[in-house]
PDB file of N, CA and C in Angstrom:
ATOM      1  N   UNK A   1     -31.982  80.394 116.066  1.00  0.00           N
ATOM      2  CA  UNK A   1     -32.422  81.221 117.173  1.00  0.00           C
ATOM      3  C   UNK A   1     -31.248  81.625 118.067  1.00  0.00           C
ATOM      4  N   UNK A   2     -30.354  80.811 118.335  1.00  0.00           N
ATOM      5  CA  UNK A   2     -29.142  81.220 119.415  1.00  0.00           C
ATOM      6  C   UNK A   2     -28.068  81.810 118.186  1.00  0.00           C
ATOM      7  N   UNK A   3     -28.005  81.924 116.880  1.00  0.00           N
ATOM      8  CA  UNK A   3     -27.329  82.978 116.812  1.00  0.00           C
ATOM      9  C   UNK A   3     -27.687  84.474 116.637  1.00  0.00           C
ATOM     10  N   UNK A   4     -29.374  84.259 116.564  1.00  0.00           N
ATOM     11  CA  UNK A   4     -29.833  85.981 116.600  1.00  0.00           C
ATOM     12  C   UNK A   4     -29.666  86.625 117.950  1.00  0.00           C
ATOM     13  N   UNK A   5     -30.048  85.695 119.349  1.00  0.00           N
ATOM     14  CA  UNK A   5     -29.861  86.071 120.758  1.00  0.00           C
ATOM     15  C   UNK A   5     -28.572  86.467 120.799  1.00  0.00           C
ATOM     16  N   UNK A   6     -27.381  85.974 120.242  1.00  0.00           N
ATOM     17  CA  UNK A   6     -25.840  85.939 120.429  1.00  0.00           C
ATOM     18  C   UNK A   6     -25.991  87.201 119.259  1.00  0.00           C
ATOM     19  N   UNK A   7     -26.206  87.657 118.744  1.00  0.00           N
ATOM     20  CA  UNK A   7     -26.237  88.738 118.060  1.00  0.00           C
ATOM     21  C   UNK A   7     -26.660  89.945 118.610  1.00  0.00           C
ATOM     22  N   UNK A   8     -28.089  89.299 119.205  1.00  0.00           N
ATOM     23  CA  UNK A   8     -28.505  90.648 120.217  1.00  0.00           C
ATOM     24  C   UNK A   8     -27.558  91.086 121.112  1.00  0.00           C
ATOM     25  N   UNK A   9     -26.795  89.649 121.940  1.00  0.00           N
ATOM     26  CA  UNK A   9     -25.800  90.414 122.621  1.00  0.00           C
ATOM     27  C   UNK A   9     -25.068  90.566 122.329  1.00  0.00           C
ATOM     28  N   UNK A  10     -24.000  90.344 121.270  1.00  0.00           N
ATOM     29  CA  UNK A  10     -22.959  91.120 120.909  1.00  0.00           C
ATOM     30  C   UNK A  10     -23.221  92.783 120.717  1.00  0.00           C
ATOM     31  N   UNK A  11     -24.445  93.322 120.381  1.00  0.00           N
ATOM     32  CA  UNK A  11     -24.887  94.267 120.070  1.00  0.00           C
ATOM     33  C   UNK A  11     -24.980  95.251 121.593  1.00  0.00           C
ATOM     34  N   UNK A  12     -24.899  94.463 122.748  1.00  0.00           N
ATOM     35  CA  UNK A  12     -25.243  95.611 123.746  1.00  0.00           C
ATOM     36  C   UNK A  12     -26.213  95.142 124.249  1.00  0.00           C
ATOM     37  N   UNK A  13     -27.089  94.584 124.301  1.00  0.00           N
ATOM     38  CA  UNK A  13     -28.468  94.309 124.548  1.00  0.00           C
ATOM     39  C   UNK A  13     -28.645  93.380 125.836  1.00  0.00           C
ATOM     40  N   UNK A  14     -27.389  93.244 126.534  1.00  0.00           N
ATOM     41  CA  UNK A  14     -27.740  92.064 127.750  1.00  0.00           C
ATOM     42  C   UNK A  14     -28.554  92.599 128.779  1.00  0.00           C
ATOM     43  N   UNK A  15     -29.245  91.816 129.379  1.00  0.00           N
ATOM     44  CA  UNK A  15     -29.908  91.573 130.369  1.00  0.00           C
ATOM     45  C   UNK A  15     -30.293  90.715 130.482  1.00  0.00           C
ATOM     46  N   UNK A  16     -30.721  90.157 132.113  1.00  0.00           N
ATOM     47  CA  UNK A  16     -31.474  88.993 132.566  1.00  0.00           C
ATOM     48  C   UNK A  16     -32.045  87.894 131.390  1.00  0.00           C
ATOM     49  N   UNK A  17     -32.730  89.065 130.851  1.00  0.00           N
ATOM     50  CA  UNK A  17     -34.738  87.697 130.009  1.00  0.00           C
ATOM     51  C   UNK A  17     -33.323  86.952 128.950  1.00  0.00           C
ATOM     52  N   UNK A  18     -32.566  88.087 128.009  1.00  0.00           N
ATOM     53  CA  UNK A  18     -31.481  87.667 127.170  1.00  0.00           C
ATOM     54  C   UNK A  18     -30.857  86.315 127.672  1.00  0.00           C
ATOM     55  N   UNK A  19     -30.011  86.403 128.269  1.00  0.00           N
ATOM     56  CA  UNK A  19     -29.110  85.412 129.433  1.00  0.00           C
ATOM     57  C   UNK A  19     -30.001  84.198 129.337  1.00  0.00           C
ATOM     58  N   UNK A  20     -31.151  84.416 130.190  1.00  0.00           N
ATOM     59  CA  UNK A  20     -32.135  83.354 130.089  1.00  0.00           C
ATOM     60  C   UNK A  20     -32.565  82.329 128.872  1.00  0.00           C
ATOM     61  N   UNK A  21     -33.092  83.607 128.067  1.00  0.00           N
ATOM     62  CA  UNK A  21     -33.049  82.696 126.420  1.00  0.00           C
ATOM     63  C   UNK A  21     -32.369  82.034 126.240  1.00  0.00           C
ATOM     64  N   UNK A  22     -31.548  82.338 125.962  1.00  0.00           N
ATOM     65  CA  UNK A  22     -29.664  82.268 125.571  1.00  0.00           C
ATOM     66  C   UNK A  22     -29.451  80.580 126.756  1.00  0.00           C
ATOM     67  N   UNK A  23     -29.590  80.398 127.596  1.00  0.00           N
ATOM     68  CA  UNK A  23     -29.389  79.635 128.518  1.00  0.00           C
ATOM     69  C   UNK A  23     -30.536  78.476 128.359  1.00  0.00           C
ATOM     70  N   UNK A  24     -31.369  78.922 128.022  1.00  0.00           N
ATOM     71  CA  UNK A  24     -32.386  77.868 127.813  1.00  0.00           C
ATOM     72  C   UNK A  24     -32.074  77.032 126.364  1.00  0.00           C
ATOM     73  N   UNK A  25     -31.847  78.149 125.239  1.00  0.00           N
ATOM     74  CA  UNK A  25     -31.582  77.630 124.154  1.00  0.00           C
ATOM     75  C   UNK A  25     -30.499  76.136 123.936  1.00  0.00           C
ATOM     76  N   UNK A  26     -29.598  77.120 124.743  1.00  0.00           N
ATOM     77  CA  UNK A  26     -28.019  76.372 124.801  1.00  0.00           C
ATOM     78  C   UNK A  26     -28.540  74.700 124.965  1.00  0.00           C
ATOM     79  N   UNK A  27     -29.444  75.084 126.349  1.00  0.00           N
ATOM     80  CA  UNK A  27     -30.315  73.680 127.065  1.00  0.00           C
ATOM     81  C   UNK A  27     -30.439  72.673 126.089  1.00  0.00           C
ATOM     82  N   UNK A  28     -31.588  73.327 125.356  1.00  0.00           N
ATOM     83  CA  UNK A  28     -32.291  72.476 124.292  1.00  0.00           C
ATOM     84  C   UNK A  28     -31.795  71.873 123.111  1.00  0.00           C
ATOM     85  N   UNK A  29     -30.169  72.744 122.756  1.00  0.00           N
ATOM     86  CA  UNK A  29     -29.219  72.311 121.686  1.00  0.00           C
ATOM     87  C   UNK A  29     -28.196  71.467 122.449  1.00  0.00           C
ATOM     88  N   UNK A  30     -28.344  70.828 123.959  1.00  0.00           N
ATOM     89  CA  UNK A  30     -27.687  69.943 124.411  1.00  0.00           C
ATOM     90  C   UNK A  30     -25.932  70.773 124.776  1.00  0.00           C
ATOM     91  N   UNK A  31     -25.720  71.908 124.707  1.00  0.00           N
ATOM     92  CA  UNK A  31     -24.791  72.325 125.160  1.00  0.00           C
ATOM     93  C   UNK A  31     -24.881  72.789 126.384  1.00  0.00           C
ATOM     94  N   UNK A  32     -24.487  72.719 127.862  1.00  0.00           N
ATOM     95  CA  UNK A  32     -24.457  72.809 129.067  1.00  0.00           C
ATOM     96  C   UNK A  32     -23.602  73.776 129.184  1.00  0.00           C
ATOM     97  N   UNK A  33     -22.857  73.619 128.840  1.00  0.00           N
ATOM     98  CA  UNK A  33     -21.906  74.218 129.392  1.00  0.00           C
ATOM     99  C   UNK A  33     -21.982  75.662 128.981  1.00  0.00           C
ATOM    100  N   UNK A  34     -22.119  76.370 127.872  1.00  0.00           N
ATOM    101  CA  UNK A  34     -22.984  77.425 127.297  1.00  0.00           C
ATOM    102  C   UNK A  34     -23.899  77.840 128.138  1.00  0.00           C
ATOM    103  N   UNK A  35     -25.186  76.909 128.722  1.00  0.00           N
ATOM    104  CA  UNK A  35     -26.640  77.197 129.152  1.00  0.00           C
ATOM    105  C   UNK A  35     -25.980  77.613 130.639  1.00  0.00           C
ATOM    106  N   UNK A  36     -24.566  77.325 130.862  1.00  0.00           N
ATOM    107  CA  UNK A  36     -24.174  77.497 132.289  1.00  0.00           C
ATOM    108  C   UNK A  36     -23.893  78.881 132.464  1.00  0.00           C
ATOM    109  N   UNK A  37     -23.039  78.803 131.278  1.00  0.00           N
ATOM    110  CA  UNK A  37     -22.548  80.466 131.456  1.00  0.00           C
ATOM    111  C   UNK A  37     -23.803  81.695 131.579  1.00  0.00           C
ATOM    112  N   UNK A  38     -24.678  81.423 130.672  1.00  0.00           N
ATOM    113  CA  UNK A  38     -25.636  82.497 130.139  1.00  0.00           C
ATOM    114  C   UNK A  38     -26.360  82.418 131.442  1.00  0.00           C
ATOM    115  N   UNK A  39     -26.769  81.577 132.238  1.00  0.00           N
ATOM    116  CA  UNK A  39     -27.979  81.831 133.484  1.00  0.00           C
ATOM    117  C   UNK A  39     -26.973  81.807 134.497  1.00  0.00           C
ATOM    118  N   UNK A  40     -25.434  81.869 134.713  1.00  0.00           N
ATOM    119  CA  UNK A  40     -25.137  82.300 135.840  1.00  0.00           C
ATOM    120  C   UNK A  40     -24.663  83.929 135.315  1.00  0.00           C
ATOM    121  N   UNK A  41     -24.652  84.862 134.369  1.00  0.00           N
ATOM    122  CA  UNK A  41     -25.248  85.538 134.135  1.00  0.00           C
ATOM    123  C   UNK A  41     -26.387  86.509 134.446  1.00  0.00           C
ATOM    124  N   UNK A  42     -27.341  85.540 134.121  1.00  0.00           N
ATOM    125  CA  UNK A  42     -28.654  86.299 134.208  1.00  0.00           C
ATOM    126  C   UNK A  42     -29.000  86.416 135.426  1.00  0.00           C
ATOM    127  N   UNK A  43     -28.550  85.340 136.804  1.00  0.00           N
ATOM    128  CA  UNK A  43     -28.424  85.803 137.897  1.00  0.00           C
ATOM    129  C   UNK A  43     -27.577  86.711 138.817  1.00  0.00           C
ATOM    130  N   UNK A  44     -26.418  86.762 137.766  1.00  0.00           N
ATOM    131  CA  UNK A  44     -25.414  87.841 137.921  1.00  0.00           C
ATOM    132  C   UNK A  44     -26.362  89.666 138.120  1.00  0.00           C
ATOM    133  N   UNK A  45     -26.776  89.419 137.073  1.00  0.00           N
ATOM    134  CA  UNK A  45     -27.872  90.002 136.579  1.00  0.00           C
ATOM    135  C   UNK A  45     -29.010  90.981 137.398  1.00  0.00           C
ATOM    136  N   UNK A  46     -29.338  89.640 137.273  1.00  0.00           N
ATOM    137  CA  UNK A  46     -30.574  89.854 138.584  1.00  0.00           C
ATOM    138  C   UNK A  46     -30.978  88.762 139.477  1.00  0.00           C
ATOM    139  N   UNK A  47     -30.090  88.952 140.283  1.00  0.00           N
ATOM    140  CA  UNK A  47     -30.072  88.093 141.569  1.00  0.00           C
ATOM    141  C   UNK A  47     -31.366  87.630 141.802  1.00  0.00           C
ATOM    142  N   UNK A  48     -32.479  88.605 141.505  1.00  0.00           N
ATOM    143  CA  UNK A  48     -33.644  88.177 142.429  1.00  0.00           C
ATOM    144  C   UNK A  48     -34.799  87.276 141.412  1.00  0.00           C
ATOM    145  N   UNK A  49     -34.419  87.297 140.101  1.00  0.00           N
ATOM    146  CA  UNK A  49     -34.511  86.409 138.975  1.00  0.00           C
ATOM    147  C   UNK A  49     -34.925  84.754 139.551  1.00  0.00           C
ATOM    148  N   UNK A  50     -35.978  84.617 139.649  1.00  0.00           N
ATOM    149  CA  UNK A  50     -36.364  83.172 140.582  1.00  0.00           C
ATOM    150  C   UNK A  50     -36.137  81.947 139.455  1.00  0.00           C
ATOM    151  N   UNK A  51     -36.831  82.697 137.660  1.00  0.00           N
ATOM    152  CA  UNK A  51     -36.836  81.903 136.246  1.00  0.00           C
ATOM    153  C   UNK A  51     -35.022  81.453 136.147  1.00  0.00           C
ATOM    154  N   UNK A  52     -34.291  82.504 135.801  1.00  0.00           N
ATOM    155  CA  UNK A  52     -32.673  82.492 136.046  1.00  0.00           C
ATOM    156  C   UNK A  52     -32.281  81.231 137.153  1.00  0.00           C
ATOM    157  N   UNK A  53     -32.859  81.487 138.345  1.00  0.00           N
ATOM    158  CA  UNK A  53     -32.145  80.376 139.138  1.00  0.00           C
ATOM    159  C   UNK A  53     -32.801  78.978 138.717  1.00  0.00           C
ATOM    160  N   UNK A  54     -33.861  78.618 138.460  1.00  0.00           N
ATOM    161  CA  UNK A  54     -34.804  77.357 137.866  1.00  0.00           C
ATOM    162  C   UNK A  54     -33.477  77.384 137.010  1.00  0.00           C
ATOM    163  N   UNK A  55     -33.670  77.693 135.492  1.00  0.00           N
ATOM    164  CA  UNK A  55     -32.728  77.558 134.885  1.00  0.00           C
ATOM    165  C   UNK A  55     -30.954  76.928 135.183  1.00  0.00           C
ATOM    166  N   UNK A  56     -30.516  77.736 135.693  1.00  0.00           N
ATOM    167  CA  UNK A  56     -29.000  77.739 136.715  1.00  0.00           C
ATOM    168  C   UNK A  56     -28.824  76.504 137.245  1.00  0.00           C
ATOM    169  N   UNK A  57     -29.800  76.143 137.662  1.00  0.00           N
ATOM    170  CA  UNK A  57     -29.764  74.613 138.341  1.00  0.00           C
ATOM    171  C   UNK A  57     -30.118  73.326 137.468  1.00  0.00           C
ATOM    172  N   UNK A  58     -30.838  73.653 136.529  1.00  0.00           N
ATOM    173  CA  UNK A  58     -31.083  72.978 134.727  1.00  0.00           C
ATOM    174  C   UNK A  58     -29.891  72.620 134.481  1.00  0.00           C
ATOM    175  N   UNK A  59     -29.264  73.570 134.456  1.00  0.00           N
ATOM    176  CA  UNK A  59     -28.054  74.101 133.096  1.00  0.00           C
ATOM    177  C   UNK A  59     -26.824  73.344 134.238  1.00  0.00           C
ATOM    178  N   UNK A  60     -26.920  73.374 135.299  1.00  0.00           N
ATOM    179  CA  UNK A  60     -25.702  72.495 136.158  1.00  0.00           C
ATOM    180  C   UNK A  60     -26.112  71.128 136.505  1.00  0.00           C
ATOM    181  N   UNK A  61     -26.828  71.134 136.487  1.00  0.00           N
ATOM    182  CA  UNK A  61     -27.654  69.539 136.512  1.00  0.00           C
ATOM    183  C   UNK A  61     -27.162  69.099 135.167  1.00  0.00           C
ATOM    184  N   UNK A  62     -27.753  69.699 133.993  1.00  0.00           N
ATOM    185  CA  UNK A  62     -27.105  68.809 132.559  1.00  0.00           C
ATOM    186  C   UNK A  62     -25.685  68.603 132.504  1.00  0.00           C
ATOM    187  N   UNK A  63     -24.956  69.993 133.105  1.00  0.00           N
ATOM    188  CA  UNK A  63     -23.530  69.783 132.865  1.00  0.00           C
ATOM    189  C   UNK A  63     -22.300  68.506 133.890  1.00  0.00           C
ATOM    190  N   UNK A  64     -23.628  68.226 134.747  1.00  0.00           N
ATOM    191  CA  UNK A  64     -22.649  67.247 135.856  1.00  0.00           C
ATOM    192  C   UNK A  64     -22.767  67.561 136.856  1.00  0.00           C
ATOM    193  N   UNK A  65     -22.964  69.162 137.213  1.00  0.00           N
ATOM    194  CA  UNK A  65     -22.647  69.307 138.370  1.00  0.00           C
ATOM    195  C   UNK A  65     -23.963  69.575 139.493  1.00  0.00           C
ATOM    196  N   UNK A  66     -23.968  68.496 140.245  1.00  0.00           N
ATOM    197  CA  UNK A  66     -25.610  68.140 140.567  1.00  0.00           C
ATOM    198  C   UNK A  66     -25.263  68.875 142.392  1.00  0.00           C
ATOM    199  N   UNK A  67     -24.194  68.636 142.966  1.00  0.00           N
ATOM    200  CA  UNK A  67     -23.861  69.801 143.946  1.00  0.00           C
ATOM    201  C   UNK A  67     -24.326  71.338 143.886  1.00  0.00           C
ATOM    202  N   UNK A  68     -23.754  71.439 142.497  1.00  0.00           N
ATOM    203  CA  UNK A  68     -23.638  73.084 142.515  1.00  0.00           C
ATOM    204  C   UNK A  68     -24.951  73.450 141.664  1.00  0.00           C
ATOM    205  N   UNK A  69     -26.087  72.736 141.409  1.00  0.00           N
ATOM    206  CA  UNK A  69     -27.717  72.730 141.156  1.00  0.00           C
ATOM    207  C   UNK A  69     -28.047  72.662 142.380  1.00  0.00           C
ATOM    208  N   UNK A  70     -28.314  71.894 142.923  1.00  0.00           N
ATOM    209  CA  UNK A  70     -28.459  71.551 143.837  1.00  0.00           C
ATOM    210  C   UNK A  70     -28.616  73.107 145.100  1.00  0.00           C
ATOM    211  N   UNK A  71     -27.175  73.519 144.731  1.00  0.00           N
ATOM    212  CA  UNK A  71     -27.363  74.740 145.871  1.00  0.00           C
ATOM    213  C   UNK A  71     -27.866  76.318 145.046  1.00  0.00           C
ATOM    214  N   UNK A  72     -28.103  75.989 143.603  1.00  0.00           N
ATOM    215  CA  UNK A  72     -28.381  76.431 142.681  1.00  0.00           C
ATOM    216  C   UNK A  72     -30.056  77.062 142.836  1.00  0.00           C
ATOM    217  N   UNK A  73     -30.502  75.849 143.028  1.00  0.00           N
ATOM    218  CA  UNK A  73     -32.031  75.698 143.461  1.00  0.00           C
ATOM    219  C   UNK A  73     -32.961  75.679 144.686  1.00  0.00           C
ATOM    220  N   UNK A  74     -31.655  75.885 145.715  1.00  0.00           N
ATOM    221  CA  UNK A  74     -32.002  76.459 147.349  1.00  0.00           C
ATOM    222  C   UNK A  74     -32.211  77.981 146.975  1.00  0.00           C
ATOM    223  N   UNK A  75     -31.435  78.440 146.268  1.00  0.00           N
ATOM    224  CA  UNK A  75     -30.992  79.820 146.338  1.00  0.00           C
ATOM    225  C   UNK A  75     -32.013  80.282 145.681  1.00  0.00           C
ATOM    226  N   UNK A  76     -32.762  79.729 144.574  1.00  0.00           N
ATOM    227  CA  UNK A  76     -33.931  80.122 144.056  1.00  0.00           C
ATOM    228  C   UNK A  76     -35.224  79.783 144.924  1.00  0.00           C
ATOM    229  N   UNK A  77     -34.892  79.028 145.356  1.00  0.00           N
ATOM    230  CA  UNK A  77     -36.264  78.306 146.595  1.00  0.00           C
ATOM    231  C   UNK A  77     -36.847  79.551 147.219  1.00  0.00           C
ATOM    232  N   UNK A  78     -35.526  79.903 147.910  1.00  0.00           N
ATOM    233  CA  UNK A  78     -35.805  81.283 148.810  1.00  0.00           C
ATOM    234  C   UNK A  78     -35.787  82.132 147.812  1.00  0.00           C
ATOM    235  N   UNK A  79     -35.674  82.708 146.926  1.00  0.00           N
ATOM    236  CA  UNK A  79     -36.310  84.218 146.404  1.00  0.00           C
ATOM    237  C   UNK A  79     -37.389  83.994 145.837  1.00  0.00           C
ATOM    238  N   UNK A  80     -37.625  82.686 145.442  1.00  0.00           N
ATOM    239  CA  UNK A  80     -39.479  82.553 144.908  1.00  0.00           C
ATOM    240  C   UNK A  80     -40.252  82.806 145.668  1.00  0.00           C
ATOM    241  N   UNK A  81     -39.824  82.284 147.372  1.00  0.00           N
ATOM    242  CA  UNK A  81     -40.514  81.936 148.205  1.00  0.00           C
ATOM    243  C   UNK A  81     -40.977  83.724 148.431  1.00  0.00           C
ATOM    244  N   UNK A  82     -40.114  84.451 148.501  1.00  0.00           N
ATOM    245  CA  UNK A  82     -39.652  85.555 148.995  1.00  0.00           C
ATOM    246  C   UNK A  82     -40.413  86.371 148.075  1.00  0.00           C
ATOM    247  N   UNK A  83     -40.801  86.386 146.638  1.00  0.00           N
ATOM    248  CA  UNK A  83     -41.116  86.936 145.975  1.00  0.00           C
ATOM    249  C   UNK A  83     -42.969  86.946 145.929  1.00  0.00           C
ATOM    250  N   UNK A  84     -43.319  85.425 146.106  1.00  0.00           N
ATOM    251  CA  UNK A  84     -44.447  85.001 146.151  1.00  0.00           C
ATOM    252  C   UNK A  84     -44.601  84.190 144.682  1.00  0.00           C
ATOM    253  N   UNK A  85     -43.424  84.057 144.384  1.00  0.00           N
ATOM    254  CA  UNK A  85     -43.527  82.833 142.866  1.00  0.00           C
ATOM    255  C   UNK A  85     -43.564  81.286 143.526  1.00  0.00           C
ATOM    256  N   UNK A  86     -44.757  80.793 143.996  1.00  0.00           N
ATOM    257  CA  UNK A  86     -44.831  79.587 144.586  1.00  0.00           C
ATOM    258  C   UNK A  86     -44.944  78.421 143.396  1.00  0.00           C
ATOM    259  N   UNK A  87     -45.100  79.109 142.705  1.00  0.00           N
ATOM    260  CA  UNK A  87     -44.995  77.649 141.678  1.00  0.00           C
ATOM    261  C   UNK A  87     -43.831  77.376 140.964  1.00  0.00           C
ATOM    262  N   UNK A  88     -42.529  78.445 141.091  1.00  0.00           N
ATOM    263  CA  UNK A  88     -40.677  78.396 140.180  1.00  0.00           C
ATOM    264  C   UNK A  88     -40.702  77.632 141.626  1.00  0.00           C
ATOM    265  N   UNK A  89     -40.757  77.991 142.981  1.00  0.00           N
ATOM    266  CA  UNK A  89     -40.643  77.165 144.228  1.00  0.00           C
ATOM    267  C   UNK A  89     -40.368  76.153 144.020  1.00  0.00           C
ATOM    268  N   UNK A  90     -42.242  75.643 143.551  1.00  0.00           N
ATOM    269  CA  UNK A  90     -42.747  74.080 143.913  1.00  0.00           C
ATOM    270  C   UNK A  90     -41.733  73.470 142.670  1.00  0.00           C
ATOM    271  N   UNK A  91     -41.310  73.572 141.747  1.00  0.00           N
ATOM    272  CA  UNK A  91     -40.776  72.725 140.682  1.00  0.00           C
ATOM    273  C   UNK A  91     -39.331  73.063 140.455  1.00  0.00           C
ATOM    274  N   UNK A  92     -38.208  74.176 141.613  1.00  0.00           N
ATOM    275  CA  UNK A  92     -37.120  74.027 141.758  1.00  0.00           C
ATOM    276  C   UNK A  92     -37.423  73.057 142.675  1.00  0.00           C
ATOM    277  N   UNK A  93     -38.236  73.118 144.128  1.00  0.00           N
ATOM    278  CA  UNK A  93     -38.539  71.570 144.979  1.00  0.00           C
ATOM    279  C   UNK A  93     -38.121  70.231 144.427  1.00  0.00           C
ATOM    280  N   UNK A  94     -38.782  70.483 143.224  1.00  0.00           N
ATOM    281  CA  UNK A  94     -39.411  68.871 142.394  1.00  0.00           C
ATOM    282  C   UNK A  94     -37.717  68.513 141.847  1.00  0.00           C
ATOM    283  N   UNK A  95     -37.720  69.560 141.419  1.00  0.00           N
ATOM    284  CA  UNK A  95     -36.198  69.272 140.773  1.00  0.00           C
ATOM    285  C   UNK A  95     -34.737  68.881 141.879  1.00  0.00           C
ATOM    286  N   UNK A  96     -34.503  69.700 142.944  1.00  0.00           N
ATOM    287  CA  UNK A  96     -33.939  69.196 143.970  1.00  0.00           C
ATOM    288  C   UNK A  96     -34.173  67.592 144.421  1.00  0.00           C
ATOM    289  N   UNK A  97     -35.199  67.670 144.664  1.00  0.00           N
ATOM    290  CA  UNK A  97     -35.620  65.965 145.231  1.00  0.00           C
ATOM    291  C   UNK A  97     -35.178  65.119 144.099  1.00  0.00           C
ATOM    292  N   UNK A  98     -35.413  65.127 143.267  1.00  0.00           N
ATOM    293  CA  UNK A  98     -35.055  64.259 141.619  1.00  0.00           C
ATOM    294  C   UNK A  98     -33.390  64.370 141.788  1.00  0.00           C
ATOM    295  N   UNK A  99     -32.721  65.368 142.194  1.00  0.00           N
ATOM    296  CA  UNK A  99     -31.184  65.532 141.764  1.00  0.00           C
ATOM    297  C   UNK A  99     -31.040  64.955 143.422  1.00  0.00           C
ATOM    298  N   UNK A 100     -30.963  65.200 144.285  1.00  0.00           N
ATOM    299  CA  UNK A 100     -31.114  64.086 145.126  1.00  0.00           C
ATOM    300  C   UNK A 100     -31.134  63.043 145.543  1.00  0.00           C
ATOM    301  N   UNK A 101     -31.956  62.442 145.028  1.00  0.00           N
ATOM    302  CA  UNK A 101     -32.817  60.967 144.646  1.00  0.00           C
ATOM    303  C   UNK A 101     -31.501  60.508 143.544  1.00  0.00           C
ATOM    304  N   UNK A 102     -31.250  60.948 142.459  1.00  0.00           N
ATOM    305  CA  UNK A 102     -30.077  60.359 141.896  1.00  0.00           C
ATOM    306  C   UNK A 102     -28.838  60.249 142.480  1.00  0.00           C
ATOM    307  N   UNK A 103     -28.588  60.981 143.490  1.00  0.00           N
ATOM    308  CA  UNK A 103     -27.547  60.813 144.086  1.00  0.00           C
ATOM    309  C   UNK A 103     -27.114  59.697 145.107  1.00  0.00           C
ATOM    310  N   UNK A 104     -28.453  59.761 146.281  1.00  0.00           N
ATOM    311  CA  UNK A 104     -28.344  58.608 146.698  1.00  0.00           C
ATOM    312  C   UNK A 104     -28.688  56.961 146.103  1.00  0.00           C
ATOM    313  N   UNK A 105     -29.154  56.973 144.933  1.00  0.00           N
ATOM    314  CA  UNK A 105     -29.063  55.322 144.224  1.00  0.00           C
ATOM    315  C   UNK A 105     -27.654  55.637 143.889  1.00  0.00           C
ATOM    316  N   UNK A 106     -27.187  56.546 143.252  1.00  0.00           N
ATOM    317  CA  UNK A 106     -25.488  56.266 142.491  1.00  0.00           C
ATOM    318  C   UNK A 106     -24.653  56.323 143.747  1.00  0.00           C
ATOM    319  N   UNK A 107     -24.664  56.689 145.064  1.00  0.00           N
ATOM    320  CA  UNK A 107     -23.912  56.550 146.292  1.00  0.00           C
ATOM    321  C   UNK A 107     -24.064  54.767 147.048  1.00  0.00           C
ATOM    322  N   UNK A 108     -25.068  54.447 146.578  1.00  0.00           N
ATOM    323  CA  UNK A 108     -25.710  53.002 146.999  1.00  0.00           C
ATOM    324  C   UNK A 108     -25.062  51.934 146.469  1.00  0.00           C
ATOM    325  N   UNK A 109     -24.278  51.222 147.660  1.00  0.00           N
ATOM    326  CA  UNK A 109     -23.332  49.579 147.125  1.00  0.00           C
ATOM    327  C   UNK A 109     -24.479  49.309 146.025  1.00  0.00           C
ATOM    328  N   UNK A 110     -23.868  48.793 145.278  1.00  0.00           N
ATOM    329  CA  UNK A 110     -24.702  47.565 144.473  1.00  0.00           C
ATOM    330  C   UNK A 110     -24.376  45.846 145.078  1.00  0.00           C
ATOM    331  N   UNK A 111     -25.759  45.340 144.953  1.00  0.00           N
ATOM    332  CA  UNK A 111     -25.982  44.447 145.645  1.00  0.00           C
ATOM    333  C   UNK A 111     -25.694  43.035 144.710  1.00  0.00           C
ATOM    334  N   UNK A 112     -24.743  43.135 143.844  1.00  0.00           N
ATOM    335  CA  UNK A 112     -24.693  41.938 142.984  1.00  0.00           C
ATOM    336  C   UNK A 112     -23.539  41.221 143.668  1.00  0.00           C
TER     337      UNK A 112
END
């Protein structure tokens, strides 16, 4: 599947939904760093892309970088909010709090 999408785009064919695929795929074949490029992209794209930013913050969350998800998934917060997509909202929310929540146990002395 990600080399027919990578085909489509070699061909001309980019846009947003592309990027997205392409970014999700990457996801699911455990490459991050790939799924990073393609959905900062698709928000390149189309900024106002609420699926793209969910994603974006996926794809930097797998790769390490739980900061730059993190502000990944504010940025989508507000255009869902903005759009009236309350449910990419409620589960970039869910996802923030979770990347969060890991941060402060791994910031936390250990008590041994």
């Amino acid at each position: 599947m990600i080399a027919n999408l990578e085909a489509l785009l070699a061909k001309g064919g980019d846009g947003a939904v592309l990027r997205l695929a392409l970014s999700s795929r990457y996801l699911d074949a455990g490459d991050a760093t790939s799924a990073v490029r393609h959905a900062e992209a698709a928000v390149q794209l189309d900024p106002d892309y609420s699926a793209g930013w969910k994603t974006l913050g996926r794809a930097l969350a797998a790769a390490g970088r739980s900061a730059d998800a993190l502000v990944a998934y504010e940025r989508g917060i507000t255009i869902a909010e903005r759009r009236g997509d309350q449910q990419a909202a409620k589960e970039m929310r869910v996802f923030s709090t979770r990347l969060k929540r890991a941060a402060a146990k791994s910031d936390a002395p250990d008590d041994a």
